[in-house]
Protein backbone atom coordinates (compact mmCIF):
# COMPACT_ATOMS: atom_id res chain seq x y z
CA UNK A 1 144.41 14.01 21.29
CA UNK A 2 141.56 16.23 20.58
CA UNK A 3 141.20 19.26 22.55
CA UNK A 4 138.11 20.85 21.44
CA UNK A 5 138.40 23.78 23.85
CA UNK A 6 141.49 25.04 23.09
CA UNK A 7 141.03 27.20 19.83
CA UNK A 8 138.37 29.42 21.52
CA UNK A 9 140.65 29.61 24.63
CA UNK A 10 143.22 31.15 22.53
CA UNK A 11 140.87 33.02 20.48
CA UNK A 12 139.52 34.82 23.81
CA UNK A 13 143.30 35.33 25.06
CA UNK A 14 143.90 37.43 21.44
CA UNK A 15 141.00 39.22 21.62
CA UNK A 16 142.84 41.17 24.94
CA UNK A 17 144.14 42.52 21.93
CA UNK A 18 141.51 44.05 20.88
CA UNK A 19 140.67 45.46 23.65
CA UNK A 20 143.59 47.06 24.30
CA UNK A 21 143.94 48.26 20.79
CA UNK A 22 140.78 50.08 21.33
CA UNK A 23 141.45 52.21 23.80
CA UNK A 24 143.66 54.19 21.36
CA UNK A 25 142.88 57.16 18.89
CA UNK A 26 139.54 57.45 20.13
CA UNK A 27 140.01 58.34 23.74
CA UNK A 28 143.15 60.62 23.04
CA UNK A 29 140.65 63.90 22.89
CA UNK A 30 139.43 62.26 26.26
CA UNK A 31 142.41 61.67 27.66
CA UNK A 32 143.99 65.14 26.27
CA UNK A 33 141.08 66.58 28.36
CA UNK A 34 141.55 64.30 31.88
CA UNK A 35 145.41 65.05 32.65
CA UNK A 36 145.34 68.78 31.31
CA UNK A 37 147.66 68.32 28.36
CA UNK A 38 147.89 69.44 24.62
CA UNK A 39 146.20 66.75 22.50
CA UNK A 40 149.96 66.63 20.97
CA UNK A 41 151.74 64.80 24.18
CA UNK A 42 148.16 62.68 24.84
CA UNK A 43 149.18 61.28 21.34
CA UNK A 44 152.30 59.52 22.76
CA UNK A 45 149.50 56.89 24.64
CA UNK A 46 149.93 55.85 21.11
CA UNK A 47 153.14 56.01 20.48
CA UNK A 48 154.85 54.39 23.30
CA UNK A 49 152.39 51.73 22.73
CA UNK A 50 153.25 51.08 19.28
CA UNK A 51 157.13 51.52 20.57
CA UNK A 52 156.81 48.76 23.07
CA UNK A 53 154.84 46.90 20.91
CA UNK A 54 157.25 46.75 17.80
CA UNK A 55 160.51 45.45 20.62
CA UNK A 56 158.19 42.89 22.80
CA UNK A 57 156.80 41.16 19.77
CA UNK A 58 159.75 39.39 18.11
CA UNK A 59 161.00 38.99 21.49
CA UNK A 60 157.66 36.72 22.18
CA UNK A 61 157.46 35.32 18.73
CA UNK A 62 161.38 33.74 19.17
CA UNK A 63 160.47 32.97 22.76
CA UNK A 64 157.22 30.55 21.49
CA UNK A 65 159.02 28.82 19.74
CA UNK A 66 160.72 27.36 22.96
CA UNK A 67 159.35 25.28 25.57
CA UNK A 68 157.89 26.86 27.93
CA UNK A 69 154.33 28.40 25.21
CA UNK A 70 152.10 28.53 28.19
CA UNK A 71 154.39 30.39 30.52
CA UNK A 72 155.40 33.30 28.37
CA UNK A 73 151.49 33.66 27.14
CA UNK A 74 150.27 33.84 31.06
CA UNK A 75 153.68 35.85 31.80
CA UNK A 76 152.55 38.35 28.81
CA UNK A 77 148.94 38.71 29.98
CA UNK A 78 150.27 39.55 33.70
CA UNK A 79 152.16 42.59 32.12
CA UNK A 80 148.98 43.70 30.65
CA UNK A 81 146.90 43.51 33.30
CA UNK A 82 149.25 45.77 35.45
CA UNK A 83 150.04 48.28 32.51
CA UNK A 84 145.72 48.12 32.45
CA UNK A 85 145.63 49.02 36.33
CA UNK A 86 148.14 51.43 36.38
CA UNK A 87 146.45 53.49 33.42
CA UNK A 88 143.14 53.02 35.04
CA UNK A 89 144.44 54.28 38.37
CA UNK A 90 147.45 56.78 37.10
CA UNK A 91 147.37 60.15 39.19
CA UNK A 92 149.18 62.14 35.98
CA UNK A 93 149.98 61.52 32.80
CA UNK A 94 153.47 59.87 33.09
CA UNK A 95 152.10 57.06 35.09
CA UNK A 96 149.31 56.75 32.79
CA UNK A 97 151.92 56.82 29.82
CA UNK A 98 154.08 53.95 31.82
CA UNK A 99 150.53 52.20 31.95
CA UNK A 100 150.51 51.87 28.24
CA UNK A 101 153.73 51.19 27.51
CA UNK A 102 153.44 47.99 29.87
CA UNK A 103 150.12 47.12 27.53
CA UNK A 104 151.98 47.40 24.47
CA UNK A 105 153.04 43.02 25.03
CA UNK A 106 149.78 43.32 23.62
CA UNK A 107 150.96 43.08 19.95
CA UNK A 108 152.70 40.14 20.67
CA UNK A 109 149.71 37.88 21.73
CA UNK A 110 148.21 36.89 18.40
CA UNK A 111 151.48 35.18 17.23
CA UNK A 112 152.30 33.39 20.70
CA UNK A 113 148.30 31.72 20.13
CA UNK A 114 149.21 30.72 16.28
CA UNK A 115 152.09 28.85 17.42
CA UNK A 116 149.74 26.77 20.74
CA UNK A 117 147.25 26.22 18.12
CA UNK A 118 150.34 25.04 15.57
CA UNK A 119 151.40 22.54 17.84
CA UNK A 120 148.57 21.29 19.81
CA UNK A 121 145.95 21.15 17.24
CA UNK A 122 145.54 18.09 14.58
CA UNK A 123 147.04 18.73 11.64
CA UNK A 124 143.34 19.12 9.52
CA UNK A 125 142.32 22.20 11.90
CA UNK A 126 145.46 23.95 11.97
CA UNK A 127 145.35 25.76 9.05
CA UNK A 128 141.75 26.91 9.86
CA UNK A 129 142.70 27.82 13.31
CA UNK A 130 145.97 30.09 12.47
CA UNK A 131 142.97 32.12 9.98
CA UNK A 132 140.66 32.75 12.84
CA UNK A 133 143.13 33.79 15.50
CA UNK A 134 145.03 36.07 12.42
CA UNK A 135 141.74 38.08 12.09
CA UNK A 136 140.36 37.87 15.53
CA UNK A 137 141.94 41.42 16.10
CA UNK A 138 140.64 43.12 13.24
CA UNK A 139 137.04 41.11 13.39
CA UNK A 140 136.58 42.05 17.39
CA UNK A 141 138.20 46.00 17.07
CA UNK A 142 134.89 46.87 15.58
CA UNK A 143 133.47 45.59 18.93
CA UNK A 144 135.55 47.06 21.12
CA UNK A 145 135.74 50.82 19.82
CA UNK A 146 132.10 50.97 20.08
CA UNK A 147 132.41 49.53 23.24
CA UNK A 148 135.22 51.92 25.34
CA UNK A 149 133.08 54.57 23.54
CA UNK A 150 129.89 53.41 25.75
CA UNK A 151 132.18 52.94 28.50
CA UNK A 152 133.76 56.59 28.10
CA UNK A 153 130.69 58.28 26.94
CA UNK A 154 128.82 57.21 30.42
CA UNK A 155 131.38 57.20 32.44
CA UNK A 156 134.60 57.97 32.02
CA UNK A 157 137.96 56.71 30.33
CA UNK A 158 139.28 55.15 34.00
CA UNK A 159 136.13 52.67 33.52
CA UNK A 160 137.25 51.35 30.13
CA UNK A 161 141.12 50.60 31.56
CA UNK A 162 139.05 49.09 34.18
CA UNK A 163 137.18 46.71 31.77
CA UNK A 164 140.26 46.09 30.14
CA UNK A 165 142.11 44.65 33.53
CA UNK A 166 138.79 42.66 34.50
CA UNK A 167 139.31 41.02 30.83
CA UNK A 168 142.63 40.28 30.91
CA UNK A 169 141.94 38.90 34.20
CA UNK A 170 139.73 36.11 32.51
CA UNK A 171 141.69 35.32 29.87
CA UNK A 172 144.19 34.77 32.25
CA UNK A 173 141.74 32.23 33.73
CA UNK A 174 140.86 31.03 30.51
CA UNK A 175 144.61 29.73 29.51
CA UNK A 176 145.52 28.33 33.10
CA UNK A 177 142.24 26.18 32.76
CA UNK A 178 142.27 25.25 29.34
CA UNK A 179 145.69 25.31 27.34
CA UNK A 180 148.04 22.48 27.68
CA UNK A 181 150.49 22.39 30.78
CA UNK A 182 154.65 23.15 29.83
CA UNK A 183 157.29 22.61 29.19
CA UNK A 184 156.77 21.37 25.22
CA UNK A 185 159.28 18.36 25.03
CA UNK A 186 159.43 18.75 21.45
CA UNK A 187 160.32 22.32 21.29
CA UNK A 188 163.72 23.40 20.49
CA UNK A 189 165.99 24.34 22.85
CA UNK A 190 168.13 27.24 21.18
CA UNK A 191 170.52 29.86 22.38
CA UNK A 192 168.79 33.01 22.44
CA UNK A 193 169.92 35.77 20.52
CA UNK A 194 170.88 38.66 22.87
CA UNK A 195 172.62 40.93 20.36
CA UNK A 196 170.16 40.27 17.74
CA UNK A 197 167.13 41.70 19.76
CA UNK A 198 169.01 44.82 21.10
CA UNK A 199 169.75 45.51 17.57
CA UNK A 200 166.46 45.15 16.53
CA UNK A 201 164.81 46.88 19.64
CA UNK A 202 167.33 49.80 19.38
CA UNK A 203 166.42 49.99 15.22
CA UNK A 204 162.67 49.45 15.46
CA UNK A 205 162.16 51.64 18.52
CA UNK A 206 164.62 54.81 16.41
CA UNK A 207 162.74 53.99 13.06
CA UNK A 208 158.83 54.06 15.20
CA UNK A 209 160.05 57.23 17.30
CA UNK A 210 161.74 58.91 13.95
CA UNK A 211 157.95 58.02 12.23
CA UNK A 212 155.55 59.05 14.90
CA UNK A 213 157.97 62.04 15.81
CA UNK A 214 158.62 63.18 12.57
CA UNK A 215 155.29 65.76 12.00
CA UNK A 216 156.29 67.37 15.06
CA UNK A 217 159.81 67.95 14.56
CA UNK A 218 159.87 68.49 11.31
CA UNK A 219 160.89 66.00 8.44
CA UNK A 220 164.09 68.29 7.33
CA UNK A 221 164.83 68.63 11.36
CA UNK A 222 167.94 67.25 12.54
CA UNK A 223 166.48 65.36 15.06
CA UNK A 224 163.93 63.38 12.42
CA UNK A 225 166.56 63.23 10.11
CA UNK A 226 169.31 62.14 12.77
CA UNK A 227 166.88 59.51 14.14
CA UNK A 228 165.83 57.88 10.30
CA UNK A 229 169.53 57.64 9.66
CA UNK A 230 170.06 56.10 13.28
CA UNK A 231 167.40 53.50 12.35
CA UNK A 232 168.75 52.84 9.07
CA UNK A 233 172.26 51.72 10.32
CA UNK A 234 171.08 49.97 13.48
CA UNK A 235 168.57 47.85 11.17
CA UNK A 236 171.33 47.53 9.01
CA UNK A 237 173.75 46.21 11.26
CA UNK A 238 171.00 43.57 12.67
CA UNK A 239 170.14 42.18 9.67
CA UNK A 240 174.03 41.52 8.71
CA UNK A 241 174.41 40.02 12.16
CA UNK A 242 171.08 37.98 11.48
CA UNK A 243 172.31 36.54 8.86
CA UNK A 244 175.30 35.17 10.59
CA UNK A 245 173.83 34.18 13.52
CA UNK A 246 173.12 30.27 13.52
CA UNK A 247 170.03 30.80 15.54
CA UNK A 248 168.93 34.50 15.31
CA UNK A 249 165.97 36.29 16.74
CA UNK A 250 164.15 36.09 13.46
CA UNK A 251 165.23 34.27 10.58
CA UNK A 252 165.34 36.45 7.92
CA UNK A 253 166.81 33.32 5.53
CA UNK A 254 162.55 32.07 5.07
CA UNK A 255 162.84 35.61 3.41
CA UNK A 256 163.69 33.87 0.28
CA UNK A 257 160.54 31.86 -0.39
CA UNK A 258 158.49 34.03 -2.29
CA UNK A 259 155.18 33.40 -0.22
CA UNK A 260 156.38 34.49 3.08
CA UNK A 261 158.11 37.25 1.20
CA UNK A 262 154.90 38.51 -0.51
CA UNK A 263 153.15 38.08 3.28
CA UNK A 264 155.34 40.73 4.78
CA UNK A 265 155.56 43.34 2.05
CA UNK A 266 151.72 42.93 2.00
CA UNK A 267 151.53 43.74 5.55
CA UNK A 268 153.26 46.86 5.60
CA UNK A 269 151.42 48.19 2.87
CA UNK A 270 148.12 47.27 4.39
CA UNK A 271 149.44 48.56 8.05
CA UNK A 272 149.43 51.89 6.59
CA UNK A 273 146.32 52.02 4.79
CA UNK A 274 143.96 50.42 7.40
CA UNK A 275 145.54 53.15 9.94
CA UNK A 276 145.00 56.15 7.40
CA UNK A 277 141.34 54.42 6.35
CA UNK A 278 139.84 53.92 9.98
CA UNK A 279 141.93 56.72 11.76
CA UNK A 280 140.27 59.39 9.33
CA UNK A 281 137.31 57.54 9.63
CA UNK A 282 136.76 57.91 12.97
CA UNK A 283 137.91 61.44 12.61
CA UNK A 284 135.17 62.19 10.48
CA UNK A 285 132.90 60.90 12.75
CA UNK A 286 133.59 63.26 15.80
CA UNK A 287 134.52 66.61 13.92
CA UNK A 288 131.96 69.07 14.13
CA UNK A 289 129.15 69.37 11.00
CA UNK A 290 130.56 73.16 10.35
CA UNK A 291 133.83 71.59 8.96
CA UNK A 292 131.80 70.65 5.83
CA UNK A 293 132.53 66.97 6.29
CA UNK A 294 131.87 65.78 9.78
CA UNK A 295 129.13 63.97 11.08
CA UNK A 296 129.46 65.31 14.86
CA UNK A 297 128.37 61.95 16.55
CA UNK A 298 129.60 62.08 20.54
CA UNK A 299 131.87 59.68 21.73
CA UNK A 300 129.52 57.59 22.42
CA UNK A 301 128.64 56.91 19.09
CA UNK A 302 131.36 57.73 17.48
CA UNK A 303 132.86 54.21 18.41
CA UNK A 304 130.26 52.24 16.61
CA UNK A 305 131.64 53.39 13.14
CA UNK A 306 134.03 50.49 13.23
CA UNK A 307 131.45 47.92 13.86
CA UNK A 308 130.72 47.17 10.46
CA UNK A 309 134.78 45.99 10.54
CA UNK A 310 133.62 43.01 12.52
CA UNK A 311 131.08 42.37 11.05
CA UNK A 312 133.10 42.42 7.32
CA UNK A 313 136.47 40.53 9.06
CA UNK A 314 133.71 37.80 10.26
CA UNK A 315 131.89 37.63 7.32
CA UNK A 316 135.31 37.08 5.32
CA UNK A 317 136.89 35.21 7.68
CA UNK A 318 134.30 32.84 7.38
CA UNK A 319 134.39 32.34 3.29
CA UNK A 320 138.05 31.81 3.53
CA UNK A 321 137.74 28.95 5.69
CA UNK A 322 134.94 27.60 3.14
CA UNK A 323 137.24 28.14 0.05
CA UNK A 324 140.30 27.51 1.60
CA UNK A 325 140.68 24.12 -0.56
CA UNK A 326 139.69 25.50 -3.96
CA UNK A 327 141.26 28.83 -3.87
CA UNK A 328 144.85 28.74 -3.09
CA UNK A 329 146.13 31.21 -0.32
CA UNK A 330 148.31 33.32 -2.70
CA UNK A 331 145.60 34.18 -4.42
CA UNK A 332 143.56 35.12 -1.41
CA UNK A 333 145.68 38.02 -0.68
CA UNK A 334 144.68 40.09 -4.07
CA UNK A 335 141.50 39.71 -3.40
CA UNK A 336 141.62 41.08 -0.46
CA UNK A 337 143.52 43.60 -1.14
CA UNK A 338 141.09 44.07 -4.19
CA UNK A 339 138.61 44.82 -1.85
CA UNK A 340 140.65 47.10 0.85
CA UNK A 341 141.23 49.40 -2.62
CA UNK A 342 137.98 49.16 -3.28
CA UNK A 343 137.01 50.54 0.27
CA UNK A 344 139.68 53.12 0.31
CA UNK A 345 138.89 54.63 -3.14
CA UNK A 346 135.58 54.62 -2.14
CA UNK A 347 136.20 57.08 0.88
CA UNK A 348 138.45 58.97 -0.80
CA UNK A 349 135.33 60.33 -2.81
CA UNK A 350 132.74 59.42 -0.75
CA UNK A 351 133.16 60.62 3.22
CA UNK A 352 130.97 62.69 4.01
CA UNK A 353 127.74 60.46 5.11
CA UNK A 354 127.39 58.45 7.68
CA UNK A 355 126.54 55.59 5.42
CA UNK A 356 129.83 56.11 3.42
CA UNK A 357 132.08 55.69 6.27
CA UNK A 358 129.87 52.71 7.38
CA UNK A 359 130.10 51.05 4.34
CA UNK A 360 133.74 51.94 3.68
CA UNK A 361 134.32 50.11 6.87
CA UNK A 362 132.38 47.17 5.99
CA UNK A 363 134.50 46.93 2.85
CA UNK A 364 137.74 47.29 5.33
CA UNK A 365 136.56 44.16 6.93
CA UNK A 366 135.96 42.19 4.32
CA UNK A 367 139.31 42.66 2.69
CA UNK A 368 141.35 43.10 5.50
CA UNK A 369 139.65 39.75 6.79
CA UNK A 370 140.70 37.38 3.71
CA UNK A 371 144.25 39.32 3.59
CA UNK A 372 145.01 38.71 7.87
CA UNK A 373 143.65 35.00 7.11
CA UNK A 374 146.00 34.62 4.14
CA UNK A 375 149.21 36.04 5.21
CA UNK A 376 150.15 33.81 8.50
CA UNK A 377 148.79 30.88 6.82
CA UNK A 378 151.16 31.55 3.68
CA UNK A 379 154.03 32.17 6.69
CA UNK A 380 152.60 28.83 8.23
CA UNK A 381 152.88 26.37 5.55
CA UNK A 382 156.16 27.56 4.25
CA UNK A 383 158.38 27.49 7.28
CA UNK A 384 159.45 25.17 9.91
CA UNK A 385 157.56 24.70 13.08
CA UNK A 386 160.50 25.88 15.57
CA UNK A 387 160.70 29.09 12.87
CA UNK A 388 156.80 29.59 13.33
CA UNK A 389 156.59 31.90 16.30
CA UNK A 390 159.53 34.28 15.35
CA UNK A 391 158.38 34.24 11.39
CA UNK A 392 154.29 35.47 12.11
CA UNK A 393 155.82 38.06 15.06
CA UNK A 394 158.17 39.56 12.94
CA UNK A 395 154.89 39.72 9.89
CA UNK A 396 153.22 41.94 13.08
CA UNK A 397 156.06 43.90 13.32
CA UNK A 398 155.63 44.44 9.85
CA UNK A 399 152.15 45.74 10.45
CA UNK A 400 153.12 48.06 13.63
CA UNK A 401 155.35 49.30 11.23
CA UNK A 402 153.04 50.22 8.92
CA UNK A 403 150.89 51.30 10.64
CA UNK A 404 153.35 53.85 12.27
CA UNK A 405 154.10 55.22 8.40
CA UNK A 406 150.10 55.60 8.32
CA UNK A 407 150.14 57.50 11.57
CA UNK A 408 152.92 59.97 10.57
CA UNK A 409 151.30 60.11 6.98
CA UNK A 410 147.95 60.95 8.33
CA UNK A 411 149.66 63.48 11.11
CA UNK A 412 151.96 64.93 8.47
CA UNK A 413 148.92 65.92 5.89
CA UNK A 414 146.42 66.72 8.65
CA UNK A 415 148.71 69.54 10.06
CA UNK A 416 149.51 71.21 7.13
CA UNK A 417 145.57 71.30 6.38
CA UNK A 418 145.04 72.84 9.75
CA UNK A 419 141.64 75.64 9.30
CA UNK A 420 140.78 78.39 12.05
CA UNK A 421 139.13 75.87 14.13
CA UNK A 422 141.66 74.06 14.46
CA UNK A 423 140.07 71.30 12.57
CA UNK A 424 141.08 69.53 9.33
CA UNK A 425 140.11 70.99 6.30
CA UNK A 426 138.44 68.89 3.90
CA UNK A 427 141.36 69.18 1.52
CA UNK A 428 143.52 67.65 4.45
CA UNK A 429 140.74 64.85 4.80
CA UNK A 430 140.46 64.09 1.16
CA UNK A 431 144.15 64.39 0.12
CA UNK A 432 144.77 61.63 3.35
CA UNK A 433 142.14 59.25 2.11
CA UNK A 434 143.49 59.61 -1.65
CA UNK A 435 147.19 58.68 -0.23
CA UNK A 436 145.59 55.63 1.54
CA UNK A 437 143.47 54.65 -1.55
CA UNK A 438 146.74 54.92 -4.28
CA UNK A 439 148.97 52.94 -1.35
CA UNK A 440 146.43 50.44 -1.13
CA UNK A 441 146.12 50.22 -5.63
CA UNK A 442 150.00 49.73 -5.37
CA UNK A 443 149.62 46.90 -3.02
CA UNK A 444 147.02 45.34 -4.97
CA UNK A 445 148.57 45.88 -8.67
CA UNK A 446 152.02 44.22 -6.85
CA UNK A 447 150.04 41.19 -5.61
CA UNK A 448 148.18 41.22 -9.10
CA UNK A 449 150.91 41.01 -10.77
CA UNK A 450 152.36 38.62 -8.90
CA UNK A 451 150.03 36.08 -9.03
CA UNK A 452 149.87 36.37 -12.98
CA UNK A 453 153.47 35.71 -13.64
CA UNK A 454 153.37 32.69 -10.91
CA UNK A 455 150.40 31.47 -13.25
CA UNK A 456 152.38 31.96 -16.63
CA UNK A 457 155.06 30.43 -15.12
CA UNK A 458 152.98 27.70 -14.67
CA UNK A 459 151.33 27.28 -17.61
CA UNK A 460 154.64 27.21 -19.60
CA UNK A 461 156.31 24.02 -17.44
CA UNK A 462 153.43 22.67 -18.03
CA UNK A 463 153.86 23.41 -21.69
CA UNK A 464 157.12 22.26 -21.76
């Protein structure tokens, strides 16, 4: 049955990702300055939302692959809109802090929508429709930031929590209306693995709090280096139990085909360079001219730095769906990746005009738009539908958690390149950007590689 309505349905659902995504790093000054508190504890609105974030997504991704799709998406989107409210309406910072935590389901949309579209789609349009939804988040963040800087810059950060609830509100309409009714009689029924997510919540949750944490403790502290090992072992001991389990939380046995392998190491990698790339970025943007390298725009237009993301994640999204069936998908992801080096080599000399950081961003876009489009595709096509939920969650986890390493990176360098002002020095700016730039050469040198030898390989069974 064709339902024609239901891939921009879930599209508009995953951008309440986006959304809440941008009401991050560039309201924390704004925020900082609201509740009275060092600009040090307003960071943990980021934190506890990436913390939250990295437990609730496998949880969904293992859950959508069970009966009952519609439920936990509508179920998710609730939780949202009252984390929204309460951070909207929060009298102090705890509540506020509570707020975000509760919006931190938020990672866990996008992979919930690949598996609907998966399953209710015709087989010709899925592949298409997993790209879109992959990239929706980076393609509409260059939206939003410009947008909750409007909001903020006229108003004040309540309103764009505010505009947040009244959008989760109509997505919420959106996917009662439009996506199919439950339960999804040819879903699996499994046993759900209890000890498997505490493990992984427990591990994920030490390894994002050691990460985040770590700058302000101190990386030789024994509290950072207490927490790492604490991660280490409880990681440890959920992937041995993962292993054994007949039906674990995620299946960490697809590890072993090379595609959805090269998908996840990919999106760690890129997690931490997109973070340092758009995080300094928009750093840049808001620092004062006297620093030597900021522009000094106001909030207000500070946020439209990351359109040119959209408008590059689009654009690419767009000319991977057109090549999709003469370029294969592995070899999507080096080019992408070609071009995210490109970008970040490109700011690491080149960050001081506003056109630099415009165009840097572009080239983010672009690259980051063909990788996204790639990697759950590659996940997609080389798994089993009841593994398809829990396999493209724990790939987002995989990007939380790089991202996280390019928060504490970026934190780390920044604060030891702390002037008078108490602004970044441009050594501190420069030496973050170079880290992102060589991360993001190593990522693209793997995938080169990679590709080559899968191509000699070829060549010689053909050969022979």
């Amino acid at each position: 049955m064709a339902r024609p309505q239901l891939v921009p349905a879930l599209i508009y659902a995953a951008l309440s990702t986006a959304i809440v995504s941008s009401l991050g790093m560039l309201l924390v000054p704004s925020i900082a300055t609201g509740f009275q508190v060092p600009v040090s504890t307003a960071q943990w609105m980021l934190t506890i939302n990436l913390l939250v974030g990295a437990i609730a997504t496998p949880v969904m991704g293992r859950l959508s692959d069970g009966p009952h799709k519609k439920r936990l998406l509508v179920f998710s989107l609730g939780i949202i809109l009252i984390g929204s409210v309460l951070a909207a309406a929060a009298p102090n910072f705890t509540i506020f802090v509570i707020g975000r935590a509760l919006q931190g389901l938020t990672y866990g949309i996008v992979p919930v929508t690949i598996v609907l579209a998966r399953r209710y789609l015709e087989p010709i349009k899925v592949q298409s429709s997993i790209s879109s939804l992959s990239v929706t988040v980076s393609t509409s963040i260059g939206i939003g930031y410009p947008l909750t800087g409007i909001i903020a810059g006229l108003m004040d950060f309540r309103f764009a929590f505010w505009f947040a609830a009244l959008f989760v509100i109509s997505a919420i309409f959106v996917v009662v209306r439009v996506v199919p009714q439950g339960p999804d009689e040819m879903a699996g029924r499994m046993p759900f693995d209890y000890s498997g997510t505490a493990l992984l919540s427990l591990g994920l949750g030490t390894l994002l709090l050691g990460v985040s944490e770590g700058p302000n403790w101190g990386w030789g502290s024994p509290a950072a280096l207490g927490t790492m090992a604490g991660a280490v072992i409880l990681l440890a001991r959920w992937a041995k139990t993962a292993l054994r389990t007949e039906h674990p939380l995620i299946n960490l046995r697809v590890l072993r085909n090379g595609e959805v392998l090269l998908a996840n190491l990919t999106a760690v990698g890129l997690g931490a360079a997109l973070y340092i790339g758009l995080s300094i970025s928009s750093l840049i943007a808001q620092t004062p001219a006297s620093t030597g390298y900021g522009i000094a725009l106001p909030v207000f237009w500070a946020g439209f730095v990351m359109f040119p993301l959209s408008v590059g994640s689009f654009t690419a999204n767009r000319i991977v769906r057109r090549l999709s069936n003469r370029i294969s998908l592995t070899a999507l992801l080096p080019i992408g990746t070609g071009v995210v080096a490109v970008s970040g080599t490109m700011l690491w000399f080149a960050h001081t005009q506003l056109w630099e950081i415009l165009l840097g961003t572009l080239l983010f876009g672009l690259g980051m738009g063909a990788s996204y489009a790639a990697m759950p595709a590659l996940i997609a096509r080389s798994v089993a539908t009841e593994e398809l939920g829990s396999s493209v969650s724990f790939n987002q986890v995989l990007r939380t958690v790089g991202s996280s390493f390019g928060t504490a990176i970026a934190g780390a360098v920044l604060a030891a390149n702390m002037g008078k002002d108490m602004h970044s020095t441009d050594t501190g700016i420069t030496l973050t950007l170079a880290i992102g730039a060589i991360l993001c050469l190593v990522v693209f040198a793997a995938l080169l590689l990679h590709t080559l030898k899968n191509k000699v390989a070829a060549a010689m069974r053909r050969a022979g």
